[in-house]
Every structure is written in structure tokens, then in C-alpha cells.
Protein backbone atom coordinates (compact mmCIF):
# COMPACT_ATOMS: atom_id res chain seq x y z
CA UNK A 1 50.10 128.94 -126.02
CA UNK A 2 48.68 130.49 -129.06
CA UNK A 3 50.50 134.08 -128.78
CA UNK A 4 48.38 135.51 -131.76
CA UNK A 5 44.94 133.65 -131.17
CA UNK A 6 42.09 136.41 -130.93
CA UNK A 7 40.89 135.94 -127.63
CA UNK A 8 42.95 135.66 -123.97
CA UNK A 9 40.30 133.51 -122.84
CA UNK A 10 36.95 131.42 -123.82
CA UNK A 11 34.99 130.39 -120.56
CA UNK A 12 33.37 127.50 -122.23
CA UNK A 13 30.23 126.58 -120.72
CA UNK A 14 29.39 130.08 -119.55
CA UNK A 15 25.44 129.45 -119.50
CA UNK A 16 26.15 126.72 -117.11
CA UNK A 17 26.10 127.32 -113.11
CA UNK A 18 29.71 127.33 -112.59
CA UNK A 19 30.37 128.59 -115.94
CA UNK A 20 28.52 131.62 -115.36
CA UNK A 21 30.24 132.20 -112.10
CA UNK A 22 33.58 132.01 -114.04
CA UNK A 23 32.41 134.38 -116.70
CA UNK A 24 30.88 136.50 -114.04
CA UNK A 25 34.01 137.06 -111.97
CA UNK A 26 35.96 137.49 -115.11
CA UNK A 27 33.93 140.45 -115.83
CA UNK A 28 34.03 142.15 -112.31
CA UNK A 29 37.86 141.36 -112.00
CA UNK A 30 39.26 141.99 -115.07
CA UNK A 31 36.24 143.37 -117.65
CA UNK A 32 37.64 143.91 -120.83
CA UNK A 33 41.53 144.41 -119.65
CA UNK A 34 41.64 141.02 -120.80
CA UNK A 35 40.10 140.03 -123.73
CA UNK A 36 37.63 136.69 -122.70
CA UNK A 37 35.11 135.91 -124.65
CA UNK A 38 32.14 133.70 -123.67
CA UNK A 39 30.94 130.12 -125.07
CA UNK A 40 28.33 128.10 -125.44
CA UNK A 41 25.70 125.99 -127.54
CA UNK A 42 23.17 128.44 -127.74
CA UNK A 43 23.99 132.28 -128.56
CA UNK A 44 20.34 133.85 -127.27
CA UNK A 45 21.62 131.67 -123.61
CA UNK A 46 24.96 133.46 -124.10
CA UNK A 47 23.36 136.79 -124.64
CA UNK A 48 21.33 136.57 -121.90
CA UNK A 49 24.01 135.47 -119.52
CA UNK A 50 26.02 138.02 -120.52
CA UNK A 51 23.55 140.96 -119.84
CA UNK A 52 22.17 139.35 -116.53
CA UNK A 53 25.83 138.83 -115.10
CA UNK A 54 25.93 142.82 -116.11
CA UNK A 55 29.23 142.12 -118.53
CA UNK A 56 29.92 144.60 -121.43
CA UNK A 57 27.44 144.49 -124.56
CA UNK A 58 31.30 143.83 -126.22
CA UNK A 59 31.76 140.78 -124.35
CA UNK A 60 32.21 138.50 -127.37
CA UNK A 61 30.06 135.13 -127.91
CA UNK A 62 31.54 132.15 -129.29
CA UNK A 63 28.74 129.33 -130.27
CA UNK A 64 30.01 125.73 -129.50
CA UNK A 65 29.07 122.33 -128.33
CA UNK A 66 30.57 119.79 -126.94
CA UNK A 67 28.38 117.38 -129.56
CA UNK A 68 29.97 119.17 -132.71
CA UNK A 69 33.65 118.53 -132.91
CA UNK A 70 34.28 120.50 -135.30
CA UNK A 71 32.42 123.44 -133.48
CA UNK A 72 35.13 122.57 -130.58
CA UNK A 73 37.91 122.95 -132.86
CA UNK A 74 37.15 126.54 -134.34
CA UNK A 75 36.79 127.64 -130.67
CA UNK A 76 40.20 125.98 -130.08
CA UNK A 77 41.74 128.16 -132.38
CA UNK A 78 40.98 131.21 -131.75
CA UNK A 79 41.96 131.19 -127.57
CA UNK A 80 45.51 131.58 -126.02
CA UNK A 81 43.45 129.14 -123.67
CA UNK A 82 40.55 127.70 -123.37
CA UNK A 83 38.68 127.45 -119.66
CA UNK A 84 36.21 124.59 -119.86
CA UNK A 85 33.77 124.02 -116.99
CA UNK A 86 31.98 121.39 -119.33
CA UNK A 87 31.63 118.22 -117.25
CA UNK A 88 31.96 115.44 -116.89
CA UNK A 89 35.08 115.78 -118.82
CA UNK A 90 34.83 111.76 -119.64
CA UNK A 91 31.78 112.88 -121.42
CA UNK A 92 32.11 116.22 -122.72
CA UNK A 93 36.09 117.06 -122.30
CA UNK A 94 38.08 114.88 -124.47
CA UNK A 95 37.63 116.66 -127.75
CA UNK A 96 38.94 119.91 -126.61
CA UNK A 97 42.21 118.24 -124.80
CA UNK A 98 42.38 116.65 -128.37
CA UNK A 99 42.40 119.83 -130.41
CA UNK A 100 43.98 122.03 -127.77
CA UNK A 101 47.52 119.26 -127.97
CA UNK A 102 47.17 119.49 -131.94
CA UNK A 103 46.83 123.19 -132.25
CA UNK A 104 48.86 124.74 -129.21
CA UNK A 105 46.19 126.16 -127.46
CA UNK A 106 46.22 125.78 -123.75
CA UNK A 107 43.90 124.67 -121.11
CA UNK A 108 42.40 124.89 -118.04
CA UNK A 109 39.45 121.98 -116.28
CA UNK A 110 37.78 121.19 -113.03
CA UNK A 111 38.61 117.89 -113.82
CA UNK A 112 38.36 115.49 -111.13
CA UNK A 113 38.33 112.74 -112.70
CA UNK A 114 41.33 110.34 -112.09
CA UNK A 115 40.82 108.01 -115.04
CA UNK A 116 39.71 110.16 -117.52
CA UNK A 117 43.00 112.27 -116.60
CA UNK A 118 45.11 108.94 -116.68
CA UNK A 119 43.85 108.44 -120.30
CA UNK A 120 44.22 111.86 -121.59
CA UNK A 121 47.82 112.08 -120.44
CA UNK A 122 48.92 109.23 -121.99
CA UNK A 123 46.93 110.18 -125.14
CA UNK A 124 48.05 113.70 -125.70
CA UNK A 125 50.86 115.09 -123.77
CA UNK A 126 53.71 113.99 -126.25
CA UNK A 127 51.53 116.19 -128.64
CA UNK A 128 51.32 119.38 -126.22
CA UNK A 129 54.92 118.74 -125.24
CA UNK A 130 55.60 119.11 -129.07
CA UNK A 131 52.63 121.82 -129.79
CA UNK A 132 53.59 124.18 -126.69
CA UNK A 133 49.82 123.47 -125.45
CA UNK A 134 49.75 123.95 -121.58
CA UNK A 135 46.72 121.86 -120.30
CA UNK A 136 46.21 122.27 -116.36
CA UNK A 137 43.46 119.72 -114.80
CA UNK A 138 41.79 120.49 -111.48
CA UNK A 139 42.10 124.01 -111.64
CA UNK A 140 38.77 124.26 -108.85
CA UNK A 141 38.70 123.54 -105.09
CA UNK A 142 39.94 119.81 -106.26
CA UNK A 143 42.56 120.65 -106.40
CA UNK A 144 44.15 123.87 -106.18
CA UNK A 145 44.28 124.30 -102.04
CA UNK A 146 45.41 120.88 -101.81
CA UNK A 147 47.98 120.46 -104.36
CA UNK A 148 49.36 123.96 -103.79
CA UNK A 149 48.96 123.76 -100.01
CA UNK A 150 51.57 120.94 -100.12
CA UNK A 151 53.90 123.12 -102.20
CA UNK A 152 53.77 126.04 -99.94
CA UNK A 153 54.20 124.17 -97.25
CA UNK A 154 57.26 121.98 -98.88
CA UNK A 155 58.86 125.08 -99.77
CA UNK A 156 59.04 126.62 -96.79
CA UNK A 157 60.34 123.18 -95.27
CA UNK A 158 63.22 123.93 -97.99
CA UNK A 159 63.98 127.22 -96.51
CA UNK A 160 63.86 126.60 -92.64
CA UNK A 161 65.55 122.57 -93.00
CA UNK A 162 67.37 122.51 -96.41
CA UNK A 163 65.01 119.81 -97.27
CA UNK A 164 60.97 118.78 -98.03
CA UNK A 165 59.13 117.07 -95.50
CA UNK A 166 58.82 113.25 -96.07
CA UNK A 167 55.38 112.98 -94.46
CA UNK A 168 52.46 115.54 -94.92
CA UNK A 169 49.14 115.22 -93.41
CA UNK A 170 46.38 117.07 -95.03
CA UNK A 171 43.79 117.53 -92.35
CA UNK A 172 40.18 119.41 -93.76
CA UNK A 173 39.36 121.54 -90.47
CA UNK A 174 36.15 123.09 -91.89
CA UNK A 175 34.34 123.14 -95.06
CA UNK A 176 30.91 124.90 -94.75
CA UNK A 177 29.27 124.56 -98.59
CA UNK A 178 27.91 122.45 -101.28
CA UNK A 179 29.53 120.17 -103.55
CA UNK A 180 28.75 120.68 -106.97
CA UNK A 181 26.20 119.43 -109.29
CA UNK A 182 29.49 118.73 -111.57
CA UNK A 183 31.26 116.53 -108.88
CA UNK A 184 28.50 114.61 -108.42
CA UNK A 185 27.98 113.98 -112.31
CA UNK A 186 31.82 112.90 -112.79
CA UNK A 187 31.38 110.27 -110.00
CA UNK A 188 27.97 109.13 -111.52
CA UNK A 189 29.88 108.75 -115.01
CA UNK A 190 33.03 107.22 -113.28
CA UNK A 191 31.01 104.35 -111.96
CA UNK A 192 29.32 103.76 -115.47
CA UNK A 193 32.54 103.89 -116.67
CA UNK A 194 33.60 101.07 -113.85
CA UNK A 195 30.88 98.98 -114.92
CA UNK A 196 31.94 98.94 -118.64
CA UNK A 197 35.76 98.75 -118.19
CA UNK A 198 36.61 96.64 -114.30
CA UNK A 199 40.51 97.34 -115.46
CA UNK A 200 39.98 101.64 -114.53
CA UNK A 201 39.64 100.17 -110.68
CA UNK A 202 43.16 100.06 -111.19
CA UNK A 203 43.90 103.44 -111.86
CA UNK A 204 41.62 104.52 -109.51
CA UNK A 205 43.09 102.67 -106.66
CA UNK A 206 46.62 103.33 -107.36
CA UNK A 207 47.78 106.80 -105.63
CA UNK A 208 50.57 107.38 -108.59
CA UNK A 209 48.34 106.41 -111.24
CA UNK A 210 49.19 109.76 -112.67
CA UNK A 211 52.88 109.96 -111.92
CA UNK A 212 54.32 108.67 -114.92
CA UNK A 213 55.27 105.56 -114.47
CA UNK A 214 56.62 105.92 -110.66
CA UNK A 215 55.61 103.68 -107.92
CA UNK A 216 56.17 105.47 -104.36
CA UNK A 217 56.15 103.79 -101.00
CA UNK A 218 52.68 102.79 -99.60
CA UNK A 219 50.57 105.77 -98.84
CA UNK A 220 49.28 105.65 -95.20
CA UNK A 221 45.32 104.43 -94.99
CA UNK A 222 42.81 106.77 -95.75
CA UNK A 223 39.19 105.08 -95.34
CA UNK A 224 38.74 104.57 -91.57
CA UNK A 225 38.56 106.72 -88.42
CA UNK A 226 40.99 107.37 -85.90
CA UNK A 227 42.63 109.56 -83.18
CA UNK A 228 45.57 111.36 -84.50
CA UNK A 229 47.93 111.35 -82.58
CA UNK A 230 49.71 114.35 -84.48
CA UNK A 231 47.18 116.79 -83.76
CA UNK A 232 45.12 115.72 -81.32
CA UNK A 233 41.53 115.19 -82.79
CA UNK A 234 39.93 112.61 -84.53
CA UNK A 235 39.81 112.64 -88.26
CA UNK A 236 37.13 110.60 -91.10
CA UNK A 237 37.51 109.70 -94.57
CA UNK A 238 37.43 112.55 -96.78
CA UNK A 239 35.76 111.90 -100.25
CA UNK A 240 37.95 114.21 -102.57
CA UNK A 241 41.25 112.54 -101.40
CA UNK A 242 41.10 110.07 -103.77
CA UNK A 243 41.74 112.75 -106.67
CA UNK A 244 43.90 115.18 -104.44
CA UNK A 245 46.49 112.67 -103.53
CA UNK A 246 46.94 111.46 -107.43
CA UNK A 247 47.13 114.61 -108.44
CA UNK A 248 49.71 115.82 -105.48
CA UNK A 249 51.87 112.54 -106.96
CA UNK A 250 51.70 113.73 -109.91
CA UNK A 251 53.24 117.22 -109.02
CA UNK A 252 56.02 115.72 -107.04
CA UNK A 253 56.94 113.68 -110.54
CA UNK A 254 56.59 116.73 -112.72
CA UNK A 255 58.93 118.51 -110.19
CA UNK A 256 61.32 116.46 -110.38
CA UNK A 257 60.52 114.74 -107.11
CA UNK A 258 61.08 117.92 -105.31
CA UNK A 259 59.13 116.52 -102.35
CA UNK A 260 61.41 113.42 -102.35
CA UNK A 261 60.94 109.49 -103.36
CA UNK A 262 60.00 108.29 -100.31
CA UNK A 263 56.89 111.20 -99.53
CA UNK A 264 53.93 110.17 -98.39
CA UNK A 265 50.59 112.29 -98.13
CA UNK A 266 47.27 111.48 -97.07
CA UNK A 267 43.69 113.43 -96.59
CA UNK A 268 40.86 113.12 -93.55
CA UNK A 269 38.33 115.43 -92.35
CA UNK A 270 38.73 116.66 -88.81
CA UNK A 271 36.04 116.23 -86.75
CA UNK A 272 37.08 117.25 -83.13
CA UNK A 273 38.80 115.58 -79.61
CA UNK A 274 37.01 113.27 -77.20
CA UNK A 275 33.67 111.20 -77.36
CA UNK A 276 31.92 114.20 -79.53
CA UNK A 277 34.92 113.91 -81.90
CA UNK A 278 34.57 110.23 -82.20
CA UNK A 279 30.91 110.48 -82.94
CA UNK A 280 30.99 113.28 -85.44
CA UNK A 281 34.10 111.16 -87.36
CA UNK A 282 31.60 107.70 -87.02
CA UNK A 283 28.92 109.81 -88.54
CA UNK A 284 30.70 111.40 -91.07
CA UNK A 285 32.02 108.22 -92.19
CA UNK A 286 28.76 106.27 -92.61
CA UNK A 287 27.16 109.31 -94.88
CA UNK A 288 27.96 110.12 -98.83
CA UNK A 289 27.88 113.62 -99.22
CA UNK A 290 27.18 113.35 -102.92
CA UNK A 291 24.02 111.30 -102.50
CA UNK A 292 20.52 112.42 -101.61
CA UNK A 293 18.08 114.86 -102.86
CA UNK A 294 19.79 117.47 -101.78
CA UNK A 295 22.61 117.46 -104.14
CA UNK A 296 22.30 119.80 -107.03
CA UNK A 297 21.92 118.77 -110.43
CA UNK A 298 24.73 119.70 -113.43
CA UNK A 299 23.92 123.37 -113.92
CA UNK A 300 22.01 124.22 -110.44
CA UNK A 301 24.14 125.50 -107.71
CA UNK A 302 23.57 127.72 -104.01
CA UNK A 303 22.25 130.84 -104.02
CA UNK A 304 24.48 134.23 -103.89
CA UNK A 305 23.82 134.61 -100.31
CA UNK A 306 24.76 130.80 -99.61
CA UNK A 307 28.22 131.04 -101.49
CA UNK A 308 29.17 133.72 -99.61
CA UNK A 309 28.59 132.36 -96.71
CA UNK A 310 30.42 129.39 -97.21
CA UNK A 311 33.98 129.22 -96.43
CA UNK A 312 36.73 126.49 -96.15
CA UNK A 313 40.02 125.45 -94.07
CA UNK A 314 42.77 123.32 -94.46
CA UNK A 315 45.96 122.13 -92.60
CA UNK A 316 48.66 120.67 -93.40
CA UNK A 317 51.35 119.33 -90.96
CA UNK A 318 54.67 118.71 -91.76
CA UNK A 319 56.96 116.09 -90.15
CA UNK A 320 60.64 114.09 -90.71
CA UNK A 321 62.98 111.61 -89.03
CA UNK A 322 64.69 114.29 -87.07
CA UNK A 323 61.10 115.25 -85.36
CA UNK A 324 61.02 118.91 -87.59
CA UNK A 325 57.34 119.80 -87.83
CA UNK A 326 55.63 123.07 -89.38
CA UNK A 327 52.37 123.58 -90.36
CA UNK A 328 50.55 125.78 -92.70
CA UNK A 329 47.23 126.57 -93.45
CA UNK A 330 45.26 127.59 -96.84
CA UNK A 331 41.25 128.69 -96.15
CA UNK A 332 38.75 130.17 -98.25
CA UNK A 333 36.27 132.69 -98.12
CA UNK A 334 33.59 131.38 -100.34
CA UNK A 335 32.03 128.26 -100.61
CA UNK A 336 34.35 125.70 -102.07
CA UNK A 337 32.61 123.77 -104.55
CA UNK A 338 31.08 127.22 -106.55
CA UNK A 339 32.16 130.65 -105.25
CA UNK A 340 36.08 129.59 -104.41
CA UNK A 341 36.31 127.01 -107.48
CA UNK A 342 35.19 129.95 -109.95
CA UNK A 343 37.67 132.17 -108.54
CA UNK A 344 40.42 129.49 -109.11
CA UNK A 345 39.62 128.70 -112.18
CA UNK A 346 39.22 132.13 -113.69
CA UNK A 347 42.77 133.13 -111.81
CA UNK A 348 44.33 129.87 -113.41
CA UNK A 349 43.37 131.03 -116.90
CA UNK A 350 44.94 134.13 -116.56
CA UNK A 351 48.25 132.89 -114.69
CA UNK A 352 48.48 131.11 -117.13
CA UNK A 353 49.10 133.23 -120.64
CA UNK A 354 50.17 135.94 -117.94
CA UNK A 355 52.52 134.64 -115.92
CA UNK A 356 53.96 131.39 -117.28
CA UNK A 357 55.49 132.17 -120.66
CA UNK A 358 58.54 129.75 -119.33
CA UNK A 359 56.32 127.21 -118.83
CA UNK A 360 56.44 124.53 -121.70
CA UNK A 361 53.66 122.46 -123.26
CA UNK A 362 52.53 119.09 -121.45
CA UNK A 363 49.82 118.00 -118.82
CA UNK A 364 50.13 119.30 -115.55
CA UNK A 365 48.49 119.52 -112.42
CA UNK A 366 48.44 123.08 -110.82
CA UNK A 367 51.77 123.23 -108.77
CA UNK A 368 54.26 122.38 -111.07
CA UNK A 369 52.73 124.61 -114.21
CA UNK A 370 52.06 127.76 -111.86
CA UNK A 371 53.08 127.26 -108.14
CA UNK A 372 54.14 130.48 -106.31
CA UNK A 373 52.17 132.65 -109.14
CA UNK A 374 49.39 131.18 -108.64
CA UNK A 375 49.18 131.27 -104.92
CA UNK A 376 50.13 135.33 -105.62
CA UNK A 377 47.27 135.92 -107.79
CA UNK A 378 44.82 133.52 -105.42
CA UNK A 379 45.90 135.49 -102.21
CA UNK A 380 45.38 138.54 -104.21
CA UNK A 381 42.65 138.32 -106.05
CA UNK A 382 40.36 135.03 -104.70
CA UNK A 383 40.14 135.18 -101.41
CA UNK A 384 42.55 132.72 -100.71
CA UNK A 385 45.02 132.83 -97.33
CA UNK A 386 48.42 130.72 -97.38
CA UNK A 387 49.48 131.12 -94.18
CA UNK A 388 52.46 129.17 -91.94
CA UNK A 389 50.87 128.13 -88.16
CA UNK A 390 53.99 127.18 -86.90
């Protein structure tokens, strides 16, 4: 981190959808206690955000696109961190990861984008190791509930059993919102990406493609329907566990393998008992929910009244040899993919140059760089509930 840089925070792509929601809650949570500036490629857009979102007139503007590296760079250097909702990051993200390992300035993404990630790890953390840059990917509802929902729930497993839970389940009990235009891009450019270079399949298939080098035990199927057993309802694919369980691997490597060598983890949607249960989990398997005309576009998004609405809920059941279970729970009261992920990633900024001074440089996922102050600040301030069910 940057201790004498002359802004807390830069929301980078603040005339965006999500990057407007970001700069938005920044203003009604912390105004100018913090000092966050906004940026952009076009300072009239900035402007204009800034007085429709109602921040202060002194809300500084910082002009920069992703196009102009050298625009990137003098942005760079004058955060303690940089909060980028400029996507897809395979596109539009590499250049700040570049200057923010060179010059110590730390990071936070909605990255969720395995093989982009893959690349920029082993491209720059040496460098932020060395610089004291702290760059956090996935900082939005991929995949702060999930990643940190495992680490609540495997520390509490510490503290009743002595020890983490070998086996998690991650089971998506409701999730009542839109994905975002962003997701939708990054899987559009991850597929282009395919096409150009077959050997990323790799990455992508591979569950510790982001562990550093550690190959765990096979992970348990994730791309059919069935009756669990464990809790009693049928469960479907769910499309974001493909970057959730990397990036939970990846957390269990930074932390030493707190959750043990031999954990496994996997993700479904829950869709109910019986016949009804089986039909919903058939349906939701045979749909994408990122294809259509309804998806929104990079920069489009819900309406106010449709984010609040929204909401989301997640379990996650804990079980070992010695037939120990507990469960916990995190939920949401905003729409995941916009209200809830601007909330994260404004909090993650802020834990961040807050909260973390301990913390040295590298590339992390969100556990191991913030873990229980984060959850504080999400509970808090977000709308988040961690909660144990049992």
C-alpha cells in the first residue's frame, strides 16, 4: 500500500453501472471521511455522475482509460488502492495489475475470470510480494459469500472440533436478481479467448488452477442433478462454481492449508424435495442464465426498486469421518450481481488500507487477505448475515 498516495480510494469506472453503484455507496457510507476520488475516460461523464449520485461538488475526478496506459499509470500512483469495476479484466484489467505490482499500490476487482487470474498471478505477484502491492480478485458476489462463507464456517469447525471440516457443500438456497452485464461480458471474452488459445481449457477445468502449484484430491462432480442425500432436496449445476471453487483453493493454499490437504468443496443450486424438486433442478439445468435478451449489456443494470428487492442465500454444510456436521449460512439483502456486489466491493477497498496494515503484498483471493474483517465490516455495513444453523 501506498501510505502517502493522495487519495484512499479511486473507483475506476465510476460512469459505468456497477461503477456508479460503488461510487454511489461510497458517498452515502463514508462521504468524504475517506478520501475516494472518482475515475473515468470522460470528465463531463464523471461530473455528471457525481452530481446525479448527489456526492460532494469536492468529490475529486481522476480522467483515465483503460486504452491509455500511461493514463492508467498516473491514476496508479496517486491511490493507496485502486477499485476497478472495468471489465472484462482480460480486456481492460491487465494494465492496472501491471502498474499497481510495480508501484505498490493495491487493488481490488470483480474479477471472475479464472484464466485471466491464473495469468496475472504468475505474472505479477513476485513483484507485489516485493512492492507491498495487495491485489484482491473477486471482491463482488463471486466471490466474497462463497469464499468467506467457507472460512466462517471452517473456523468455527476449529473452535467446536479442534479441526476444519474435510468436506463442505455449498448449497445456493435462493438467489432472486440479475447477473450482471459484466459477468456475461467476461464469459463472452473467455470463450474468444478459448478459441484463440485451446491450452486455457486447462486452467479452466482444473479446480486448483490457482493454488500454486498444489494438486488436491478429486473434487466431487458438479454438472449433473441429484438428490442429496445430506440435506434432503435436490440440487442443479450452479454456473458461478466454476470460479468460486478455484478461488476457495486458492485460499486454502494462501492459508497455509488451513482447511486441510485432503478438502474438498463443491457448489449446486437447491431447487426443492420430491417430483417438483426434480423438475425445477431438470429445468434449471437445461437453461443458461447468461444467455437471452434479457441479459443486460456492460454498463446497463436493474432498476433501484429491482435491486432492492433482490436478495440472496447460501448454505454451507459441514461434515468429517467422525459424522461432526454444522452448518452456516451467509444471505444478502440486495440483489447479488449489482446492489450486494457494490457493497462488497466498496467495503473491500476500505478493509483493505483500514484494516490490513499486517497484510503483505501478493495476489489474494478475499479470505486469506481480509477474512474475519471483512465479514465485520460486511455484517456491519452491507447487509450481509453470517450466521451458524446448527
Amino acid at each position: 500500500m501506498r501510505e502517502q498516495a493522495e487519495f484512499d480510494v479511486i473507483v475506476y469506472g465510476a460512469t459505468g453501472f456497477t461503477g456508479r453503484l460503488v461510487a454511489e455507496y461510497m458517498q452515502q457510507q463514508y462521504g468524504r471521511a475517506v478520501n475516494w476520488a472518482m475515475a473515468g475516460r470522460s470528465a463531463d461523464k464523471l461530473a455528471s455522475v457525481r452530481d446525479e449520485i448527489g456526492a460532494s461538488p469536492e468529490t475529486p475526478l481522476v480522467v483515465a482509460d483503460a486504452s491509455d496506459p500511461a493514463s492508467v499509470r498516473d491514476m496508479v500512483v496517486r491511490a493507496k488502492v485502486i477499485c476497478t469495476t472495468v471489465g472484462p479484466y482480460q480486456l481492460y484489467g491487465s494494465d492496472i495489475v501491471a502498474a499497481c505490482a510495480e508501484l505498490g499500490t493495491d487493488c481490488v476487482d470483480l474479477s471472475g475470470e479464472p484464466g485471466w487470474m491464473s495469468e496475472m498471478i504468475a505474472t505479477h505477484h513476485d513483484q507485489a510480494a516485493q512492492s507491498g502491492a495487495r491485489i484482491v480478485h473477486s471482491c463482488g458476489f463471486d466471490s466474497i459469500p462463497f469464499d468467506l462463507g467457507v472460512f466462517y464456517l471452517q473456523q468455527a469447525a476449529k473452535e467446536k472440533f479442534g479441526a476444519p471440516f474435510a468436506r463442505i457443500r455449498g448449497r445456493v438456497r435462493a438467489m432472486n436478481g440479475e447477473f450482471s452485464g459484466g459477468t456475461a461480458a467476461s464469459l463472452g471474452a473467455t470463450m474468444a479467448a478459448l478459441e484463440k488459445n485451446p491450452a486455457l481449457f486447462e486452467v479452466l477445468a482444473n479446480p486448483f488452477s490457482l493454488s500454486n502449484g498444489f494438486t488436491g484430491p478429486d473434487q466431487p462432480a458438479d454438472n449433473a442433478i441429484y438428490e442429496d442425500d445430506v440435506i434432503g432436496q435436490w440440487v442443479a449445476p450452479f454456473i458461478m462454481a466454476a470460479i468460486n471453487t478455484k478461488n476457495i483453493h486458492r485460499s486454502n493454499a494462501l492459508l497455509g492449508h488451513a482447511y486441510g490437504k485432503d478438502f474438498t468443496y463443491d457448489e449446486m443450486m437447491v431447487t426443492g424435495s420430491g417430483d417438483a424438486g426434480k423438475q425445477m433442478a431438470e429445468f434449471a439445468a437445461s437453461v443458461n442464465p447468461l444467455a437471452g435478451d434479457d441479459v443486460p449489456q456492460p454498463g446497463e443494470g436493474p432498476s433501484r426498486e429491482s435491486r432492492e428487492a433482490g436478495n440472496y442465500d447460501i448454505l454451507f454444510v459441514g461434515t468429517d469421518a467422525d459424522g461432526n456436521r454444522m452448518e452456516a449460512s451467509v444471505s444478502g439483502d440486495l440483489d447479488p450481481g449489482y446492489g450486494s456486489t457494490s457493497r462488497m466491493l466498496g467495503e473491500s477497498a476500505v478493509c483493505l488500507i483500514t484494516d490490513c496494515a499486517d497484510l503483505e503484498g501478493g495476489i489474494y483471493t478475499p479470505a486469506p487477505a481480509m477474512g474475519e474483517k471483512l465479514i465485520t465490516r460486511l455484517v456491519d455495513n452491507a447487509g450481509l448475515t453470517f450466521k451458524l444453523e446448527s
